[in-house]
C-alpha atoms as a PDB file:
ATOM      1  CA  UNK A   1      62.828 -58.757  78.438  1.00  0.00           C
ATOM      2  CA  UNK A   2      62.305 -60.956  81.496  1.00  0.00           C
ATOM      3  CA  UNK A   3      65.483 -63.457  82.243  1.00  0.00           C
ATOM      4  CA  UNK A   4      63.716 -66.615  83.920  1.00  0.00           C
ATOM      5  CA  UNK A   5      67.405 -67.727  84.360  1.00  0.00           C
ATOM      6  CA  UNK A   6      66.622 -71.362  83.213  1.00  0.00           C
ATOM      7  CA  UNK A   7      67.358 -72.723  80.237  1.00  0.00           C
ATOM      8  CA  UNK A   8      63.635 -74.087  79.315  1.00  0.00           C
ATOM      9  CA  UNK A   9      62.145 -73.470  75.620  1.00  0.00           C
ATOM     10  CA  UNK A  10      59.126 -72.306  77.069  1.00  0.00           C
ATOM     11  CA  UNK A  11      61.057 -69.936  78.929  1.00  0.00           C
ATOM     12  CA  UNK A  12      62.560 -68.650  76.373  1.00  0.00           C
ATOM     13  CA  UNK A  13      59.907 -68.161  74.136  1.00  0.00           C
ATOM     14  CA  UNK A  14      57.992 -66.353  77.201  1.00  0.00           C
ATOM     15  CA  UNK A  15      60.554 -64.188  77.538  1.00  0.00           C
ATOM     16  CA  UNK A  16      59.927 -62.574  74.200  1.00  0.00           C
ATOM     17  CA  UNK A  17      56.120 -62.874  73.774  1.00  0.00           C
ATOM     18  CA  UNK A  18      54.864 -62.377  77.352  1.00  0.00           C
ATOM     19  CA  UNK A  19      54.851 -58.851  77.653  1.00  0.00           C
ATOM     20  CA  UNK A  20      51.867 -57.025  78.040  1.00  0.00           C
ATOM     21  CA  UNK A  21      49.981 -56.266  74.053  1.00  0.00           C
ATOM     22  CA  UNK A  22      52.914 -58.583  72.627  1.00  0.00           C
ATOM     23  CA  UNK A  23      50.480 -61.193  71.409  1.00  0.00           C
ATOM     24  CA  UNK A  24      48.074 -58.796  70.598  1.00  0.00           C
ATOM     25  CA  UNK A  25      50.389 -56.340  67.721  1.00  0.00           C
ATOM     26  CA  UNK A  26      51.677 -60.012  66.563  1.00  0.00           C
ATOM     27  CA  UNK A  27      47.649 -61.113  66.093  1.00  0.00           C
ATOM     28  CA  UNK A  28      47.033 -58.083  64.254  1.00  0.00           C
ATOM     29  CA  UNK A  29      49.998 -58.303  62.113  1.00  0.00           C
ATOM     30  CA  UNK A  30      48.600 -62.574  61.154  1.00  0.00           C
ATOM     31  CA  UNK A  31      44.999 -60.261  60.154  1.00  0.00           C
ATOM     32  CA  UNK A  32      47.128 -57.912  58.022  1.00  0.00           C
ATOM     33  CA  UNK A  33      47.825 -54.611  59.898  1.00  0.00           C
ATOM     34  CA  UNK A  34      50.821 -52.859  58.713  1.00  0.00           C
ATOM     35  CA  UNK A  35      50.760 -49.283  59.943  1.00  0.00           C
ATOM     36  CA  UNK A  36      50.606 -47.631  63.283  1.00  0.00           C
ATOM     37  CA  UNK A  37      47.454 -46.566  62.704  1.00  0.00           C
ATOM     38  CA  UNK A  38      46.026 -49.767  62.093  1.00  0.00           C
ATOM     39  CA  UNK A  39      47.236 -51.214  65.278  1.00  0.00           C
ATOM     40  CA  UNK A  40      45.915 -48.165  67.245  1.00  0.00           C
ATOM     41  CA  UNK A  41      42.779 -48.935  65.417  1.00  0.00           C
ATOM     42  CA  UNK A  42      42.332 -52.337  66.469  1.00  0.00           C
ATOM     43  CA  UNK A  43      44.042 -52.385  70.251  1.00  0.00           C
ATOM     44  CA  UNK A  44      42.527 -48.450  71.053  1.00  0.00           C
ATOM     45  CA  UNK A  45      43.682 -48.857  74.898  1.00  0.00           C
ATOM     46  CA  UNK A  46      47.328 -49.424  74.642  1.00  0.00           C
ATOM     47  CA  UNK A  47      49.409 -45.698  74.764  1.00  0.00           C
ATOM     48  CA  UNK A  48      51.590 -44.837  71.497  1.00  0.00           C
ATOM     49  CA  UNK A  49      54.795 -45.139  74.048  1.00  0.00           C
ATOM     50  CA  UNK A  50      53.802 -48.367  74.688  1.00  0.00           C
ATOM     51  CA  UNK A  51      53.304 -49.449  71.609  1.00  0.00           C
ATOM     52  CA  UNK A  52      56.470 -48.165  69.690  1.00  0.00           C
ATOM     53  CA  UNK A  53      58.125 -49.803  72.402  1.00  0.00           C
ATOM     54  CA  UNK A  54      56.873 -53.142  71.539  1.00  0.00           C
ATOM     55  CA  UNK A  55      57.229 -52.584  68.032  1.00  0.00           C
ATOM     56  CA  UNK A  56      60.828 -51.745  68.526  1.00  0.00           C
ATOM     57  CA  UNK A  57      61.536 -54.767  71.039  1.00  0.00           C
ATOM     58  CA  UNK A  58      59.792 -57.374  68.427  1.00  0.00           C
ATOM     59  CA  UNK A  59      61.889 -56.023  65.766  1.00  0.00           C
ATOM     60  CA  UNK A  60      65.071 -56.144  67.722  1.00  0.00           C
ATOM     61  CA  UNK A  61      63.771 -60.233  68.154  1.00  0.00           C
ATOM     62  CA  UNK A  62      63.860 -61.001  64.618  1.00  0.00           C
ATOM     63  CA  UNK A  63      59.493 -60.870  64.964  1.00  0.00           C
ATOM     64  CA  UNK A  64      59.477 -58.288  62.812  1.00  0.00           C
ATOM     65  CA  UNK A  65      60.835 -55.925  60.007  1.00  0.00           C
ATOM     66  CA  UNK A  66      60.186 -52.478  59.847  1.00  0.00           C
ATOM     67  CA  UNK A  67      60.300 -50.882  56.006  1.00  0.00           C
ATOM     68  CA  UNK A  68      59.817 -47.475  54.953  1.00  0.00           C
ATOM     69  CA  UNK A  69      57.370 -45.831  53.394  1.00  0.00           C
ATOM     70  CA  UNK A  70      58.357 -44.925  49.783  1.00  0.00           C
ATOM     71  CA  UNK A  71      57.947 -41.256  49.088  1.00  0.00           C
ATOM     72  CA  UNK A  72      56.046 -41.288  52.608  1.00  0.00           C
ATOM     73  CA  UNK A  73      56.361 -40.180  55.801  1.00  0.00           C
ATOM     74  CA  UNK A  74      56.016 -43.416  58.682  1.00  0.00           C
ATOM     75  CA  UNK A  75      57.112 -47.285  58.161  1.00  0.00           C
ATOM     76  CA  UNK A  76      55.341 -50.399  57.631  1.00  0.00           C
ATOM     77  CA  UNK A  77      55.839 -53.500  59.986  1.00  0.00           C
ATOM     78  CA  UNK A  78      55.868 -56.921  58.420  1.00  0.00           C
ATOM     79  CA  UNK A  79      56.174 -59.992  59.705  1.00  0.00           C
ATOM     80  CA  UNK A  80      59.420 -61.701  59.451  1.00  0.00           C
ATOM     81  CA  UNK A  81      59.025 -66.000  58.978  1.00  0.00           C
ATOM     82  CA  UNK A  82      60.232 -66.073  62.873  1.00  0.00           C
ATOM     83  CA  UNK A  83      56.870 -63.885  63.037  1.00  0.00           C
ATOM     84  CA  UNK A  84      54.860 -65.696  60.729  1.00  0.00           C
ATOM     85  CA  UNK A  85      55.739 -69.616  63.038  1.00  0.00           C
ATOM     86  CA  UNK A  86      53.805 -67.872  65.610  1.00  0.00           C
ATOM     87  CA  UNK A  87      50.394 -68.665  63.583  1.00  0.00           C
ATOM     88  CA  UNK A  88      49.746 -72.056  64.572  1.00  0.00           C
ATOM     89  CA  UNK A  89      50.888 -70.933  68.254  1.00  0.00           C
ATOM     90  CA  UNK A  90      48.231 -67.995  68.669  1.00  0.00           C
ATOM     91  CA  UNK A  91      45.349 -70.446  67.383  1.00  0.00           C
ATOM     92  CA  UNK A  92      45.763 -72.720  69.685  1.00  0.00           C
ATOM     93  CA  UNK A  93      46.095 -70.070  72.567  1.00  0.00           C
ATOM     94  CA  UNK A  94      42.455 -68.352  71.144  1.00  0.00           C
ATOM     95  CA  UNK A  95      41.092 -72.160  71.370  1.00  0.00           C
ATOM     96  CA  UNK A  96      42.189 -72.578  74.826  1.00  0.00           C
ATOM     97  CA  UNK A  97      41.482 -68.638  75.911  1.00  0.00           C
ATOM     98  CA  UNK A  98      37.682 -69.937  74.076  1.00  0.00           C
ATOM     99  CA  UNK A  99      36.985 -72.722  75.775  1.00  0.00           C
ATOM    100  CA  UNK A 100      38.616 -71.925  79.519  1.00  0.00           C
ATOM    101  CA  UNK A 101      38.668 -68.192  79.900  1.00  0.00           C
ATOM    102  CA  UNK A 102      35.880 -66.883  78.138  1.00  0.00           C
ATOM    103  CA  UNK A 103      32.984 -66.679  80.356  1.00  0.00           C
ATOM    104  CA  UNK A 104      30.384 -63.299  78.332  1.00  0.00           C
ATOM    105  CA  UNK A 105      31.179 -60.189  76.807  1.00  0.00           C
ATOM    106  CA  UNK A 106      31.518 -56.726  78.568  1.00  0.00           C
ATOM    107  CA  UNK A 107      30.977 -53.469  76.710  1.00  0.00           C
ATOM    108  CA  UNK A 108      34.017 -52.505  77.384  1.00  0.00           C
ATOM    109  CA  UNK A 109      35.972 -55.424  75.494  1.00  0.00           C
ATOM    110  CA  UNK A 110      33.526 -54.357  72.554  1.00  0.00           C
ATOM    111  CA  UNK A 111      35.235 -53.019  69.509  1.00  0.00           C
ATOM    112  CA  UNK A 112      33.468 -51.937  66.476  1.00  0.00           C
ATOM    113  CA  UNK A 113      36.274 -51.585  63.932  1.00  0.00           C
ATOM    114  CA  UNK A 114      37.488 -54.537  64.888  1.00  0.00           C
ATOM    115  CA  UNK A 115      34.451 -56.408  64.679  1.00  0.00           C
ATOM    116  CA  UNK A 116      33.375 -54.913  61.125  1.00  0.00           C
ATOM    117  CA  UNK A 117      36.463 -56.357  60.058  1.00  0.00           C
ATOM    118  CA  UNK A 118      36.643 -59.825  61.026  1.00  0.00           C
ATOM    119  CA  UNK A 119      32.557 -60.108  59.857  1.00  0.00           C
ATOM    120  CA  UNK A 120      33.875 -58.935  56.403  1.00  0.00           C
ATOM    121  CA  UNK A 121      36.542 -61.239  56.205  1.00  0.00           C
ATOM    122  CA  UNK A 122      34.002 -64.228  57.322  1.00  0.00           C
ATOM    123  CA  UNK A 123      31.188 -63.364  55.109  1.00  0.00           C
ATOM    124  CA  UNK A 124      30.915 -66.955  52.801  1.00  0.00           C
ATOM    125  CA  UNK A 125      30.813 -65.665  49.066  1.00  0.00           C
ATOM    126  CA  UNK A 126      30.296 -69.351  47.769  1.00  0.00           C
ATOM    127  CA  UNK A 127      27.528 -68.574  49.471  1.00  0.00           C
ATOM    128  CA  UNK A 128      25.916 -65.684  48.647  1.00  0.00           C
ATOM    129  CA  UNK A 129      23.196 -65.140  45.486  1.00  0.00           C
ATOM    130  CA  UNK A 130      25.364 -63.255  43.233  1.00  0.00           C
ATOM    131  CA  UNK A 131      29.104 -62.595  43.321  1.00  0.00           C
ATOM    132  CA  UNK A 132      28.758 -59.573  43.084  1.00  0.00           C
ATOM    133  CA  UNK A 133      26.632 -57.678  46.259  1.00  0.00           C
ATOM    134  CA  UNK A 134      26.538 -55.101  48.880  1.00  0.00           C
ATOM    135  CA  UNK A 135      25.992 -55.565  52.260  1.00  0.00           C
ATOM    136  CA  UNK A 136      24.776 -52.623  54.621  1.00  0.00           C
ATOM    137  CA  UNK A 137      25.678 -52.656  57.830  1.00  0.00           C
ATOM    138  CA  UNK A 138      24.180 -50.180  60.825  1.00  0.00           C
ATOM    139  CA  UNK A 139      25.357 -50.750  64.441  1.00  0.00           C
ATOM    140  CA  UNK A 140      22.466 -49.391  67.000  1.00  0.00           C
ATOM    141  CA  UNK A 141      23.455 -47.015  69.386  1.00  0.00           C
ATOM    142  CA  UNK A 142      26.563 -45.397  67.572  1.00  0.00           C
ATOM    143  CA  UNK A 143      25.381 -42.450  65.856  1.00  0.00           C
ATOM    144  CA  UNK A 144      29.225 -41.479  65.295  1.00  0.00           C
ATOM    145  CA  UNK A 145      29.927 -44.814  64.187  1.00  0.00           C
ATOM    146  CA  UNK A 146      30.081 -44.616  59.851  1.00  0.00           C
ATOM    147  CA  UNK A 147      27.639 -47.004  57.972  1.00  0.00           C
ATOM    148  CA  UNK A 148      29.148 -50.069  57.315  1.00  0.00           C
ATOM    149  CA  UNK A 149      29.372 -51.515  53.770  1.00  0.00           C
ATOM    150  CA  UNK A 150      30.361 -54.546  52.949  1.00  0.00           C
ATOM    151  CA  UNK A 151      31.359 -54.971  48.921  1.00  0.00           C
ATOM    152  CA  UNK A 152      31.705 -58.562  47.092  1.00  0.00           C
ATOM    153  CA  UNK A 153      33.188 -57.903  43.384  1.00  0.00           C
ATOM    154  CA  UNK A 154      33.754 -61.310  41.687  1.00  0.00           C
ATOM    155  CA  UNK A 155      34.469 -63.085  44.944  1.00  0.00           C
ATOM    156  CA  UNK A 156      36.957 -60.739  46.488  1.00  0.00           C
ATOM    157  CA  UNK A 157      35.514 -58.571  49.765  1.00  0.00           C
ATOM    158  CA  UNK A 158      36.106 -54.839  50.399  1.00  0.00           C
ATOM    159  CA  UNK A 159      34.785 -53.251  53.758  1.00  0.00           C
ATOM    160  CA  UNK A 160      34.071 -49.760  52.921  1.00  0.00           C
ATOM    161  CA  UNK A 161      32.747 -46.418  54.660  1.00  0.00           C
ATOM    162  CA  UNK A 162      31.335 -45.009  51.618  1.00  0.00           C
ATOM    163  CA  UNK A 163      28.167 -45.411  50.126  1.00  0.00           C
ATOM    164  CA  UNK A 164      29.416 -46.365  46.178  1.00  0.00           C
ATOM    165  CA  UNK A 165      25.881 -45.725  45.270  1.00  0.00           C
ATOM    166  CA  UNK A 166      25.377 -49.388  44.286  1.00  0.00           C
ATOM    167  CA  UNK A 167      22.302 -51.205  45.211  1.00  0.00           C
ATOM    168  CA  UNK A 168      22.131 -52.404  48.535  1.00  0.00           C
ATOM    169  CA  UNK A 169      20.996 -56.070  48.422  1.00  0.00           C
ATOM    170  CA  UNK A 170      21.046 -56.354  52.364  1.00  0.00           C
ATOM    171  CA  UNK A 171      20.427 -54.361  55.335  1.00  0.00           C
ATOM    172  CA  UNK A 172      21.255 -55.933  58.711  1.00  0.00           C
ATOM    173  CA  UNK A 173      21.173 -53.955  61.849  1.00  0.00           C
ATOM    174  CA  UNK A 174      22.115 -54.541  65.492  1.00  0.00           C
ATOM    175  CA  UNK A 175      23.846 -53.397  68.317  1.00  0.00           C
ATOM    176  CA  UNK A 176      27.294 -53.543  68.623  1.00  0.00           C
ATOM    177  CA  UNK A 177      26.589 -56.370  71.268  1.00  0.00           C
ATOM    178  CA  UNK A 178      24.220 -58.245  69.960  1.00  0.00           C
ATOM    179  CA  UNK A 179      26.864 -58.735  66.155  1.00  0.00           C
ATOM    180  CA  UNK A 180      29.487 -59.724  68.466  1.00  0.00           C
ATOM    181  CA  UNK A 181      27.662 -62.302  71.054  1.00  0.00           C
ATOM    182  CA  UNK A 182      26.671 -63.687  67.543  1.00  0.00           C
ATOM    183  CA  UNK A 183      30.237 -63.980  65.939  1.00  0.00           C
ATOM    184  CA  UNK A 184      31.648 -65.475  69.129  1.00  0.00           C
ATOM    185  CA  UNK A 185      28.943 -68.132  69.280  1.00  0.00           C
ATOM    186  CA  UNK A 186      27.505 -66.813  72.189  1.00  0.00           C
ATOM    187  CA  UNK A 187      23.878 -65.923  70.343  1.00  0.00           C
ATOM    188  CA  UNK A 188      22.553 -67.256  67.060  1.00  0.00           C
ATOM    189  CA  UNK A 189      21.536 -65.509  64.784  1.00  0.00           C
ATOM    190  CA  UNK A 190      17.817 -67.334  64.059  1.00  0.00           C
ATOM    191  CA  UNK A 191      17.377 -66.630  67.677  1.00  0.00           C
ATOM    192  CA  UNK A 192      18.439 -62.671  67.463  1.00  0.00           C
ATOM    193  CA  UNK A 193      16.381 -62.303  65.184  1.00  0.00           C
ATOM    194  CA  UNK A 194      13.284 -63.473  66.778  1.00  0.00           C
ATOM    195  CA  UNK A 195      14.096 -61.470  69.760  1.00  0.00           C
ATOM    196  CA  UNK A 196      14.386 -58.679  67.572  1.00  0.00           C
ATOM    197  CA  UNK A 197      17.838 -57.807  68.758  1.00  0.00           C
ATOM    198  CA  UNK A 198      19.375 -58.413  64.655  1.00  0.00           C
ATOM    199  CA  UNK A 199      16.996 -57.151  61.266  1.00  0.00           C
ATOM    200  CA  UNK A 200      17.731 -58.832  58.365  1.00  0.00           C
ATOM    201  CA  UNK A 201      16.291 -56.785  55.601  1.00  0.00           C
ATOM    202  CA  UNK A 202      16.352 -56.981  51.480  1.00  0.00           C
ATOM    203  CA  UNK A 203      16.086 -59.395  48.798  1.00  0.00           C
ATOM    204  CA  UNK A 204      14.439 -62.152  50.010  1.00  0.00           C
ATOM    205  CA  UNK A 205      17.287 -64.306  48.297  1.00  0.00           C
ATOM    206  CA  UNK A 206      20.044 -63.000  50.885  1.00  0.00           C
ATOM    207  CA  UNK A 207      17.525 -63.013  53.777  1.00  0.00           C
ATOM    208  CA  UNK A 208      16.526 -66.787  53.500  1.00  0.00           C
ATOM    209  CA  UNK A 209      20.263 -67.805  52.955  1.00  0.00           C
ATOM    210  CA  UNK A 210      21.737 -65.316  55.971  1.00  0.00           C
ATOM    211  CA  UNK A 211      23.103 -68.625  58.061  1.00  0.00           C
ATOM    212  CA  UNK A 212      24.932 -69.744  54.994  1.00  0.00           C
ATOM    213  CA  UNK A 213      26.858 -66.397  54.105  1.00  0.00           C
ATOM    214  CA  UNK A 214      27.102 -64.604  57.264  1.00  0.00           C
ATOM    215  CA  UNK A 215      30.286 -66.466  58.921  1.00  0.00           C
ATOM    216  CA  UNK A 216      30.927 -66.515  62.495  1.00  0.00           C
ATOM    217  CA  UNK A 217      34.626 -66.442  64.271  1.00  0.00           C
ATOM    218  CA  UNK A 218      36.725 -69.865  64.187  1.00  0.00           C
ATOM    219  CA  UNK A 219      36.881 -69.867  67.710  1.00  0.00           C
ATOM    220  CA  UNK A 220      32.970 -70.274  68.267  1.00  0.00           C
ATOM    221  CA  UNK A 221      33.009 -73.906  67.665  1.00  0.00           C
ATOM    222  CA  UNK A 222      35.473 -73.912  71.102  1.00  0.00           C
ATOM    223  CA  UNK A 223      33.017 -71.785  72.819  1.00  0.00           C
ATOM    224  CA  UNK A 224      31.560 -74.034  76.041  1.00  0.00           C
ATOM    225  CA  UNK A 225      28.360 -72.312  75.728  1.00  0.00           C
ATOM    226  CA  UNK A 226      27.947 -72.333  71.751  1.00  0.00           C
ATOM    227  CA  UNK A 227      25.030 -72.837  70.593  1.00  0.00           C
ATOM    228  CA  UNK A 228      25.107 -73.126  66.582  1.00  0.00           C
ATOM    229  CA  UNK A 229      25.284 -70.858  64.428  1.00  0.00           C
ATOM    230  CA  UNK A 230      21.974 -70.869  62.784  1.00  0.00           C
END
């Protein structure tokens, strides 16, 4: 931990959540990662050294509490209220990071997992036809990369791997690119898919109400070059 030597509460709270991937493990924490695999999941370029260190040092802070696994080899990593004040904190640095920093996306800042996730977690079910659907998703250009499903069972979302052998009521397809440009407001989707960069395929219900159900990231709407959603 860095000692400015100045007694300065932004200081202070630098000195504890300016290291390098410190933000990061706390952001993934606020989306619900628990395990070390989760966080190598979602931040695949910091080292396991690196992050046990951090994971150590934010639990030494009061950030975090580490529990053990019942019956399990491994912990868990949970936020402690000291973690959870940070909410508010990170939002507002995403809005600013949105609207100043962000300028387009490289392939290398591209992360499927990731992505997959925070589409699931945006998808509108008020919106959709039927509480109960299955979404397809297939990312162009990663043949290693699993189908994508994503499963609404009386309003509660589940992104899955396997194929439950369910109906699917909606294919969309797209590269890896293209789904992200169009969660971070940087491409909408009426206009992907007249380029034919995203295919929206399947009951016509879900097709003609795609803008309404298919959520986008709540840091678009701070995105200088946004363009709407729709």
């Amino acid at each position: 931990m860095f000692d400015y030597g100045e007694f300065c509460p932004i200081s202070l709270a630098t000195s504890v959540l300016c290291e390098r991937w410190t933000l990061q493990i706390v952001r993934e924490m606020l989306l619900g990662a628990t395990r070390f695999s989760e966080f190598q999941s979602h931040m695949p370029r910091i080292s396991p050294s690196l992050l046990k260190t951090r994971l150590r040092f934010l639990e030494e802070q009061g950030v975090l509490v580490r529990k053990a696994r019942a019956g399990q080899r491994g912990s868990t990593y949970h936020l402690t209220p000291k973690g959870r004040a940070l909410e508010p904190v990170l939002s507002e640095l995403g809005k600013w990071g949105m609207y100043w920093v962000h300028d387009r996306i490289t392939d290398e800042a591209l992360n499927a997992t990731t992505l997959m996730r925070d589409i699931s977690a945006g998808v509108k079910v008020e919106e959709l036809p039927s509480g109960n659907s299955l979404i397809q998703v297939n990312l162009d250009g990663l043949p290693d990369f699993p189908r994508q499903y994503i499963r609404v069972c009386e309003g509660t979302v589940e992104l899955c791997e396997v194929d439950t052998g369910h109906e699917v009521d909606v294919y969309i397809t797209a590269s890896l690119k293209t789904l992200t440009r169009i969660w971070y407001g940087d491409l909408a989707l009426s206009r992907a898919r007249e380029s034919g960069d995203l295919k929206v395929v399947g009951h016509p219900e879900y097709v003609r109400c795609l803008s309404r159900w298919f959520g986008i990231s709540g840091y678009a709407n701070h995105n200088r070059n946004f363009i709407g959603k729709a």
